[in-house]
Protein backbone atom coordinates (compact mmCIF):
# COMPACT_ATOMS: atom_id res chain seq x y z
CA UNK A 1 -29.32 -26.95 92.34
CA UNK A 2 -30.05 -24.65 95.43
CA UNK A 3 -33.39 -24.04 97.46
CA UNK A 4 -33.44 -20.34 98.29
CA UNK A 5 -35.73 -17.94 100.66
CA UNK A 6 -36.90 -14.52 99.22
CA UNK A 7 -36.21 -11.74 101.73
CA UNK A 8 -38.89 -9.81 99.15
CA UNK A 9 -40.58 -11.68 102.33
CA UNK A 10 -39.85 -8.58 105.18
CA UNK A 11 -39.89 -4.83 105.03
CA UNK A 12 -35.97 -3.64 105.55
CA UNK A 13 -36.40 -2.97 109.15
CA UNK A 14 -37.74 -6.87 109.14
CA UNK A 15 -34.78 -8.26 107.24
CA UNK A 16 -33.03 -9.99 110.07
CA UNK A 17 -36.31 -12.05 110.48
CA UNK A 18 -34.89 -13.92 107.70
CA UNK A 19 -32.29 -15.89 109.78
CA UNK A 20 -34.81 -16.92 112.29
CA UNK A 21 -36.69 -18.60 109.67
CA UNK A 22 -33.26 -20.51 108.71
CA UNK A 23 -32.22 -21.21 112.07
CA UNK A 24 -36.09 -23.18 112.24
CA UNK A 25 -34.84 -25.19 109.20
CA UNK A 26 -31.82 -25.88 110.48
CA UNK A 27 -30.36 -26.36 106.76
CA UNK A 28 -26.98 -24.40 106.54
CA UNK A 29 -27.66 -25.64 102.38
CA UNK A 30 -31.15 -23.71 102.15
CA UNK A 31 -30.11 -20.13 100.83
CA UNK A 32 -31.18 -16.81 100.70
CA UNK A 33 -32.41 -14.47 98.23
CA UNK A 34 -31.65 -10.58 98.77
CA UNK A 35 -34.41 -8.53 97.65
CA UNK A 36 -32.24 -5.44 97.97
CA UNK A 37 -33.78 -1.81 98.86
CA UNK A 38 -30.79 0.67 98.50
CA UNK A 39 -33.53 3.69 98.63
CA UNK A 40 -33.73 2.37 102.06
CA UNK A 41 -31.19 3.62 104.96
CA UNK A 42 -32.48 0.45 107.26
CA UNK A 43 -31.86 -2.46 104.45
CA UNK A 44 -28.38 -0.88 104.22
CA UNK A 45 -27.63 -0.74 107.78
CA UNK A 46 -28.92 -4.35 108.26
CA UNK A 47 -26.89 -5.34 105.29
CA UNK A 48 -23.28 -3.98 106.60
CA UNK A 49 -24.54 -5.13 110.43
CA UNK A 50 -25.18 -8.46 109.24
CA UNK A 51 -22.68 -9.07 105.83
CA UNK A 52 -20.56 -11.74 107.58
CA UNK A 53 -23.81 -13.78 108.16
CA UNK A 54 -25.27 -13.65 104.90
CA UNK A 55 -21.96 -15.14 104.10
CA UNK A 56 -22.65 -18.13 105.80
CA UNK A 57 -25.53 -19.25 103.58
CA UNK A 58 -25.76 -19.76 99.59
CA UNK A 59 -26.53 -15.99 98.28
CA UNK A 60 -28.33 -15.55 94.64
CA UNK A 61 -29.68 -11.57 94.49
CA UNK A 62 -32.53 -9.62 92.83
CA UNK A 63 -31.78 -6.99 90.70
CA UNK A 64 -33.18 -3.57 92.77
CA UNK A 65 -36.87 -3.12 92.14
CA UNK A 66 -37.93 0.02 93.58
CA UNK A 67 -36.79 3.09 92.21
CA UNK A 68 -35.54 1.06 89.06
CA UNK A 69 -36.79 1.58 85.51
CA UNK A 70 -34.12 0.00 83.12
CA UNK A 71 -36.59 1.17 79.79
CA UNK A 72 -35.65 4.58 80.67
CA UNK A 73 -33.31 6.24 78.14
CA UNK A 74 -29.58 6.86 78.94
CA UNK A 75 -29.12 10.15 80.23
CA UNK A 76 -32.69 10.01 81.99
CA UNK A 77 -32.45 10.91 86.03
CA UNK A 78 -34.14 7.14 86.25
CA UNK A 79 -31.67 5.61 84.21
CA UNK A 80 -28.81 6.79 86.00
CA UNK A 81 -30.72 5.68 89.51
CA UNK A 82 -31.38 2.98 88.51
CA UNK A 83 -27.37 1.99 87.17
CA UNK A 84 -26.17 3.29 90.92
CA UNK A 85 -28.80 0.69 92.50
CA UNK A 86 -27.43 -1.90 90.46
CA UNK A 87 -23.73 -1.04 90.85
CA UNK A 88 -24.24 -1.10 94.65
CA UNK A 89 -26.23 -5.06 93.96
CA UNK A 90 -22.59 -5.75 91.84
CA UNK A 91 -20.57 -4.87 94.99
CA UNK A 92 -22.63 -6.52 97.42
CA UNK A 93 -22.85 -10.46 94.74
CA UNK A 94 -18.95 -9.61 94.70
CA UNK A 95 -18.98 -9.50 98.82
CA UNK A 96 -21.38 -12.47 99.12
CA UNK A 97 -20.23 -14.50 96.21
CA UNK A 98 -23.84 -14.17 94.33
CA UNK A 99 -25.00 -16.85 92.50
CA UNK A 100 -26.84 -14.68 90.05
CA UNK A 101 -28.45 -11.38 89.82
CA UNK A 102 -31.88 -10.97 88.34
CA UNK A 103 -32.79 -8.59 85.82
CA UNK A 104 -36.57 -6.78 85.10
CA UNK A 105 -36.63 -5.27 81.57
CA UNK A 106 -39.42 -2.75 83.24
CA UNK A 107 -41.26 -2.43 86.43
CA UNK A 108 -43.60 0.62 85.08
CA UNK A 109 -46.50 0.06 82.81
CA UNK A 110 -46.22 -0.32 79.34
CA UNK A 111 -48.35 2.13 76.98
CA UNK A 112 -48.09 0.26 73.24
CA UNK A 113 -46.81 3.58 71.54
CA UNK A 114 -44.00 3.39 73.97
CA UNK A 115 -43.37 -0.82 74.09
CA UNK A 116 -40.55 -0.67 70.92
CA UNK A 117 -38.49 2.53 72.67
CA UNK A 118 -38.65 0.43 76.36
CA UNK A 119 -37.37 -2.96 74.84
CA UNK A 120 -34.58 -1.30 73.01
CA UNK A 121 -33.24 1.16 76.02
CA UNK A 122 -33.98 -2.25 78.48
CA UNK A 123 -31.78 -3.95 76.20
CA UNK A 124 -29.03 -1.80 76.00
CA UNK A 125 -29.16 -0.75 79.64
CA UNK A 126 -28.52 -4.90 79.68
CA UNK A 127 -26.05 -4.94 77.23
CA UNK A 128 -23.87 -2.55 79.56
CA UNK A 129 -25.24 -4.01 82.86
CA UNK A 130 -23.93 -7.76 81.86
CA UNK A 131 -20.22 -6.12 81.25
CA UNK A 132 -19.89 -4.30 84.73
CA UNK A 133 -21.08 -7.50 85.93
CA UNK A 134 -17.83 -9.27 84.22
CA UNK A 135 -15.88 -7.46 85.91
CA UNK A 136 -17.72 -8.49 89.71
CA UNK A 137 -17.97 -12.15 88.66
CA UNK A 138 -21.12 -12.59 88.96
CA UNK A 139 -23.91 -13.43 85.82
CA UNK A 140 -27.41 -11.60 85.11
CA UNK A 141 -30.27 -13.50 84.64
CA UNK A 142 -33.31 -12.14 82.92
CA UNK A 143 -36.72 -12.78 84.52
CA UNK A 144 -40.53 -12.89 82.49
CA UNK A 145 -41.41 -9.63 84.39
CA UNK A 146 -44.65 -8.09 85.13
CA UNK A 147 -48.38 -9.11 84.83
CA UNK A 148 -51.35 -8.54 82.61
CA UNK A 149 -53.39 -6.79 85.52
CA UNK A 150 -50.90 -4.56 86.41
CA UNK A 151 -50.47 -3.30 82.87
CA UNK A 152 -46.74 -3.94 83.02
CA UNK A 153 -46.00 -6.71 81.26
CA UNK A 154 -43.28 -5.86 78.47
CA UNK A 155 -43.09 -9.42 76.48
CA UNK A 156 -45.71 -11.63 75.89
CA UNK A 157 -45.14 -15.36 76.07
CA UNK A 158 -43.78 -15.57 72.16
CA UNK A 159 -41.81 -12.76 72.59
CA UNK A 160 -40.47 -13.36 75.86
CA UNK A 161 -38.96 -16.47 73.99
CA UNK A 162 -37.63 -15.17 71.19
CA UNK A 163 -36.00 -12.11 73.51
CA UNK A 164 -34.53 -15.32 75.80
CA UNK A 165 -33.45 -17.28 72.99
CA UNK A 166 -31.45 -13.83 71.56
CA UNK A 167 -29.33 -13.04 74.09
CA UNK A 168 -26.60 -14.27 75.90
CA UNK A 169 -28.09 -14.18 79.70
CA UNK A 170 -29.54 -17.42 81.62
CA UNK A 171 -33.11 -17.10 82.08
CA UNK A 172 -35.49 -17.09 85.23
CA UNK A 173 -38.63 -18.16 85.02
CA UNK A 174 -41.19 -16.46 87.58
CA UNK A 175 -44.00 -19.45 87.81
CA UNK A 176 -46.37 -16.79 88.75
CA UNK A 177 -46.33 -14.16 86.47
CA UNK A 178 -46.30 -17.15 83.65
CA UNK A 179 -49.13 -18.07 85.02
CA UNK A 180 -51.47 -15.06 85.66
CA UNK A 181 -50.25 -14.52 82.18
CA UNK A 182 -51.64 -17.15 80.72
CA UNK A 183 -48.52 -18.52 79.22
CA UNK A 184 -48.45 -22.43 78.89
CA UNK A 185 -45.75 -23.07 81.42
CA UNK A 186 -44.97 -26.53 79.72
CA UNK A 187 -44.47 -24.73 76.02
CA UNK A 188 -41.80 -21.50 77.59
CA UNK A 189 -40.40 -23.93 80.16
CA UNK A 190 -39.97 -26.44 77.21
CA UNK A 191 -38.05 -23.95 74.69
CA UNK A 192 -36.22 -22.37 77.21
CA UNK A 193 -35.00 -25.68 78.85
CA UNK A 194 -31.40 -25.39 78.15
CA UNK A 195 -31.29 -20.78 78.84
CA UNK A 196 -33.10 -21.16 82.27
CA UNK A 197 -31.32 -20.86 85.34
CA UNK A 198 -33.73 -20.28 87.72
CA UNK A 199 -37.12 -20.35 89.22
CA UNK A 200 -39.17 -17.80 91.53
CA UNK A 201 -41.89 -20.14 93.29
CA UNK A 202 -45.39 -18.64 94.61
CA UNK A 203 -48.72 -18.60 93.79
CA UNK A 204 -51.87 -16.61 92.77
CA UNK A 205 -55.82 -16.59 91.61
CA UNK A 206 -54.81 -16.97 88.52
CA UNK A 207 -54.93 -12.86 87.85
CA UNK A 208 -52.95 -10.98 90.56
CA UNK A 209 -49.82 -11.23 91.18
CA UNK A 210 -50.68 -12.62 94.65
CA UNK A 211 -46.80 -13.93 95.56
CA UNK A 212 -48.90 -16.28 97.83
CA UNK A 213 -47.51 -20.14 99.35
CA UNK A 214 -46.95 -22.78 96.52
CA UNK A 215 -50.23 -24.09 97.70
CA UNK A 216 -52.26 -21.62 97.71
CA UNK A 217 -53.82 -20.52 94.30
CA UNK A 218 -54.56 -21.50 91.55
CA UNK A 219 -51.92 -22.43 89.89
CA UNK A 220 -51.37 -26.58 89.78
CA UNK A 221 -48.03 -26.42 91.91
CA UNK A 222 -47.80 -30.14 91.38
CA UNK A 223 -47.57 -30.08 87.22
CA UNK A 224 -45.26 -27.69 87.59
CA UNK A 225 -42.76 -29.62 89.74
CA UNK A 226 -43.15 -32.47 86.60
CA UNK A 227 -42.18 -29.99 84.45
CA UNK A 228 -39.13 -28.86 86.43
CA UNK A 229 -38.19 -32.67 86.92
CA UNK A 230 -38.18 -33.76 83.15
CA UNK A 231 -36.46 -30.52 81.70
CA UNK A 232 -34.70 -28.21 84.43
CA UNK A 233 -33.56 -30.61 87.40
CA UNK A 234 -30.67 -28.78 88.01
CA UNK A 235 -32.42 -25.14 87.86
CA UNK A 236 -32.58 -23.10 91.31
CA UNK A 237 -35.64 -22.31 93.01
CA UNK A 238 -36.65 -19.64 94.89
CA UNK A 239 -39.74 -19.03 97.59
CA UNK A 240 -40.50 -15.71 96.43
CA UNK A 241 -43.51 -14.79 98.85
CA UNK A 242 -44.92 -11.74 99.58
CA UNK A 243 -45.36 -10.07 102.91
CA UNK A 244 -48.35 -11.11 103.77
CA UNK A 245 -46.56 -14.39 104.17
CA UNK A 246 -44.26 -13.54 106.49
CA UNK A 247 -45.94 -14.52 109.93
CA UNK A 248 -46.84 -18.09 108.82
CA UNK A 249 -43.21 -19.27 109.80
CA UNK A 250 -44.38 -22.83 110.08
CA UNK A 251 -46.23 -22.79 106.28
CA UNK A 252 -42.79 -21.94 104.84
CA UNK A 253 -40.82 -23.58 106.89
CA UNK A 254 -43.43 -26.54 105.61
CA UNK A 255 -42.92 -25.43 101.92
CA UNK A 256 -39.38 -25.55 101.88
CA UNK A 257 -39.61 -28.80 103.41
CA UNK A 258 -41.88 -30.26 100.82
CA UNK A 259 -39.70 -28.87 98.26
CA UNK A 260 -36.98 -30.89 99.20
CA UNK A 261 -38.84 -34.09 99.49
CA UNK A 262 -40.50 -33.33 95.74
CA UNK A 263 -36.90 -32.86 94.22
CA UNK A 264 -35.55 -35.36 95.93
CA UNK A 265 -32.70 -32.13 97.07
CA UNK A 266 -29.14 -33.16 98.03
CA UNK A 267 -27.00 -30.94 100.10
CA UNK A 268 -24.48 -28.97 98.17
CA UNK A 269 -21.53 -27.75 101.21
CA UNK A 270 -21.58 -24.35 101.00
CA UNK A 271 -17.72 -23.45 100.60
């Protein structure tokens, strides 16, 4: 397994900030995850500026965010945006040797009449999304996207199973969506044990989608880590904090730190 840092952490004219926060930790084994912005001129310059660096840490990759819709129909201006962003996050996991590439079903809200048509065009946007990524070597994983209060959560916790257990794609599980959910972390986490790949690591009041430190919520960050022990050891995890986190340096330099303590985390040489 890998520890990884979020760059979902910096606006794309922050994204260099990134290395300064690895260069604290001193860990050449801690990784990063690329939040990527392709709507953004300043992520992309950083991006070619700064490719040979990236390449010195492990590299897993979201899937784009904004701008994306994959529920929208072929055909649809959004669905062909959407494709480019994610053809441009193939070539760059082909550069950096991405671990994985996450996957949102939807980002926009979810009106019931319209919840069958967005799973089936989400699906077969995957379906064609998993075999350009064949040809980049890389793998897709599907996260539980979206949260009650923002009205955009596609799959509830029994059908978020049965869409996991379905398909061919690893899973990720985002701890803090599952959790201002509802969903019984210990029942998904339990099902899924053998699909899950991954794990995006924050924390919340229990309703927002707060992205906040591991520590700070609601959210028992401690039960969860016993889950994770006794059925996903090997499973990545990912600091996925949001920007208000970014000038508290020392609280996730502190995090990733106690991370590695609570998983007891060996160094894997990054070749």
């Amino acid at each position: 397994m890998n520890i990884y840092i979020s760059t979902n952490l910096y606006t794309p004219n922050e994204l260099e900030n990134i290395f300064t926060v690895l260069d604290k930790i001193n860990d050449k084994n801690i990784g990063i995850e690329i939040f990527p912005e392709w709507q953004d001129g300043q992520f992309i310059d950083t991006i070619n500026k700064k490719l040979n660096k990236f390449k010195d840490y492990h590299i897993s990759l979201h899937g784009p965010y904004y701008g994306t819709e994959h529920s929208k129909e072929k055909g649809t201006m959004a669905y062909e945006i959407s494709k480019e962003y994610f053809i441009s996050t193939l070539e760059l996991s082909k550069d950096l040797n991405s671990k994985y590439i996450v996957y949102h079903h939807n980002n926009c809200k979810v009106e019931l009449k319209n919840k069958r048509e967005m799973i089936k065009n989400s699906s077969e946007n995957l379906l064609e999304l998993n075999e350009l990524a064949k040809a980049y070597g890389t793998d897709i994983v599907v996260e539980n996207a979206g949260v009650l209060s923002h009205n955009n959560m596609l799959f509830n916790e029994k059908e978020f199973i049965a869409m996991a257990k379905s398909i061919s794609n690893k899973i990720l599980i985002d701890i803090g969506h599952a959790f201002a959910n509802k969903w019984d972390l210990n029942y998904v986490i339990s099902e899924l044990k053998d699909k899950i790949a991954a794990y995006h690591l924050h924390n919340n009041d229990g309703v927002e989608d707060n992205h906040n430190r591991i520590r700070n919520g609601k959210l028992n960050i401690d039960s969860f880590f016993e889950i994770y022990k006794k059925y996903t050891p090997d499973a990545e995890l990912v600091l996925e904090y949001s920007k208000n986190c970014r000038e508290d340096m020392e609280g996730i330099i502190a995090d990733v730190n106690e991370i590695k303590n609570i998983v007891n985390f060996k160094n894997t040489i990054k070749k």
